[in-house]
N, C-alpha and C. Protein backbone atom coordinates (compact mmCIF):
# COMPACT_ATOMS: atom_id res chain seq x y z
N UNK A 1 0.84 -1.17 0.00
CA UNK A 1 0.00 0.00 0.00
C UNK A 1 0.88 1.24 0.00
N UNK A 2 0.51 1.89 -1.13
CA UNK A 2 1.18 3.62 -1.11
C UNK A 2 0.82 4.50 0.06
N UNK A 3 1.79 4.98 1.08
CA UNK A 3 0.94 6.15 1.91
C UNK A 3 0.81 7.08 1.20
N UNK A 4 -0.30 8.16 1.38
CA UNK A 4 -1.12 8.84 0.90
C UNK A 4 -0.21 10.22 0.88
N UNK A 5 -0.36 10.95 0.06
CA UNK A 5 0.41 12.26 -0.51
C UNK A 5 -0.40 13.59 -0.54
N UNK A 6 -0.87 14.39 0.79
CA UNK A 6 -1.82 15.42 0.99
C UNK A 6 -1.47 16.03 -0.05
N UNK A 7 -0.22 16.26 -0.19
CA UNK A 7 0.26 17.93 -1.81
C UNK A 7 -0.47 17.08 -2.79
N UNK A 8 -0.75 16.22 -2.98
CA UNK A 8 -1.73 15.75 -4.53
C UNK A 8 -2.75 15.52 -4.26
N UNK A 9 -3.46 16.47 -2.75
CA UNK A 9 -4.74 16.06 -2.46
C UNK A 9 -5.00 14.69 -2.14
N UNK A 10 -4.51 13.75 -2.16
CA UNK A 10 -5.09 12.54 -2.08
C UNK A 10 -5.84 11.77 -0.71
N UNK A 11 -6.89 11.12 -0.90
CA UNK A 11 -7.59 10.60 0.54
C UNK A 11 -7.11 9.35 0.27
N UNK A 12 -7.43 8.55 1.99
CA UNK A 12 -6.84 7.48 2.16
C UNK A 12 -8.62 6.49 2.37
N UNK A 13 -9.23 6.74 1.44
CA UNK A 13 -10.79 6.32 2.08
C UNK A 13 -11.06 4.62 2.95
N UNK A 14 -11.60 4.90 4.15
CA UNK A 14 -11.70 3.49 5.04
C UNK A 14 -12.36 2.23 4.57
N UNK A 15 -12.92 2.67 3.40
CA UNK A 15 -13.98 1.09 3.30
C UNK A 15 -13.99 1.30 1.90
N UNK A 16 -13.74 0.21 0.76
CA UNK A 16 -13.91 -0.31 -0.87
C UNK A 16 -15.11 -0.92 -0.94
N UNK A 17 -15.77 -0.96 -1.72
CA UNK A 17 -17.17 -1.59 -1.95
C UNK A 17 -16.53 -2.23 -3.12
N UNK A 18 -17.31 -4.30 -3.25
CA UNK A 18 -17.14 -4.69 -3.73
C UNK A 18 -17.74 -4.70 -5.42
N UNK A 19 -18.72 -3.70 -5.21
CA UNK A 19 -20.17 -3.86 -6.35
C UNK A 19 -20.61 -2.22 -5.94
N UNK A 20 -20.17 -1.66 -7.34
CA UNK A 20 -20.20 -0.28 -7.70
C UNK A 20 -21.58 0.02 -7.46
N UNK A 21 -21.93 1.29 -6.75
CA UNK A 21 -23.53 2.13 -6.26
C UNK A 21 -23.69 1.42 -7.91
N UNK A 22 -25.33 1.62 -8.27
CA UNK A 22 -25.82 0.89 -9.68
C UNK A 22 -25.84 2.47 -10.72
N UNK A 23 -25.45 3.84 -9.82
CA UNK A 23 -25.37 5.29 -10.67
C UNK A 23 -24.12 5.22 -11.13
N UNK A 24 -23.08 4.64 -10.49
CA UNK A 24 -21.64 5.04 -11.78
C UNK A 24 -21.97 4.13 -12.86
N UNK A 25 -21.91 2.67 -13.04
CA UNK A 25 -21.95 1.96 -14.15
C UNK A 25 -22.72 3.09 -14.89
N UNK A 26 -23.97 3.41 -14.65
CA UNK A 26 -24.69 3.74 -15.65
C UNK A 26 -24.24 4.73 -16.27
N UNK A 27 -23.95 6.00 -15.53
CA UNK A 27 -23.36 7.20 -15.85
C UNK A 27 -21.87 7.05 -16.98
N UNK A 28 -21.25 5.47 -16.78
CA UNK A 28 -20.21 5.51 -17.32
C UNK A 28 -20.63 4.67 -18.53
N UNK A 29 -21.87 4.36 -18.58
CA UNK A 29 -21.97 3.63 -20.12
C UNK A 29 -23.06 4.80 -20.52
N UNK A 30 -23.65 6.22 -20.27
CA UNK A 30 -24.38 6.88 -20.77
C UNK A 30 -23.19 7.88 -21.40
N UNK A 31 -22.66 7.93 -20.64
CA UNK A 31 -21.22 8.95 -21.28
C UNK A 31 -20.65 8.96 -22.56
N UNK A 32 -21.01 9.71 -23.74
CA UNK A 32 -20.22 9.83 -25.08
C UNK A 32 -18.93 10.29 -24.89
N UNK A 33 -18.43 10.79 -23.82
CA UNK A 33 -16.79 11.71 -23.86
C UNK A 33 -16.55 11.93 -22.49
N UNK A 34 -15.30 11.48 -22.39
CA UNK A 34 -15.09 12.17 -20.54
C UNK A 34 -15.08 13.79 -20.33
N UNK A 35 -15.37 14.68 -21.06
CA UNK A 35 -16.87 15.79 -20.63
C UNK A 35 -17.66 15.45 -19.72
N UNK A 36 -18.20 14.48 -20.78
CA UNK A 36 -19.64 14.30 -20.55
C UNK A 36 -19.54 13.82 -19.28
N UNK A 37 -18.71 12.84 -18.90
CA UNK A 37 -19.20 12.04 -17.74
C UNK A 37 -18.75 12.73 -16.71
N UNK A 38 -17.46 13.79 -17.07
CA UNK A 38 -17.19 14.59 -15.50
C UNK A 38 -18.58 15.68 -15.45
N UNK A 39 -19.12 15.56 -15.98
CA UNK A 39 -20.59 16.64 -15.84
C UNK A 39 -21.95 15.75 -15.09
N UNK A 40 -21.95 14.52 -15.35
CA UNK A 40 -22.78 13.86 -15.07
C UNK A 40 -22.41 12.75 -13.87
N UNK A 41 -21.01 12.16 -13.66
CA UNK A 41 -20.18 11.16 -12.76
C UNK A 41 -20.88 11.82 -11.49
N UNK A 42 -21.38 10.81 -10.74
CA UNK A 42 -22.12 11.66 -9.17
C UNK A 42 -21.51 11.70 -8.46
N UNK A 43 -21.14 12.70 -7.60
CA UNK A 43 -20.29 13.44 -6.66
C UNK A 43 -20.88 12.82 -5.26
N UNK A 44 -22.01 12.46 -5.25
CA UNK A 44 -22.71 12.02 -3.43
C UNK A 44 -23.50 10.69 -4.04
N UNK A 45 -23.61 9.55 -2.80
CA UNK A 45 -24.56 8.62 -3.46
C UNK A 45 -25.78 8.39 -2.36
């Protein structure tokens, strides 16, 4: 495991989920262009 590097912003988040919320898949197969999906990719679930 890499320790975490605050100057590149980076979090160290406590818990991985094995089976993605069911809003990214979708968001990432509705996406024509990574535009699109940083406009639409959900920020809260």
């Amino acid at each position: 495991m890499c320790p975490r590097r605050p100057q590149f912003s980076e979090v160290d988040y406590p818990v991985l989920y094995d089976v993605p919320h069911p809003m990214v898949p979708a968001a990432l197969k509705a996406a024509p262009d990574r535009p699109h999906l940083w406009r639409t990719l959900p920020t809260e679930l």
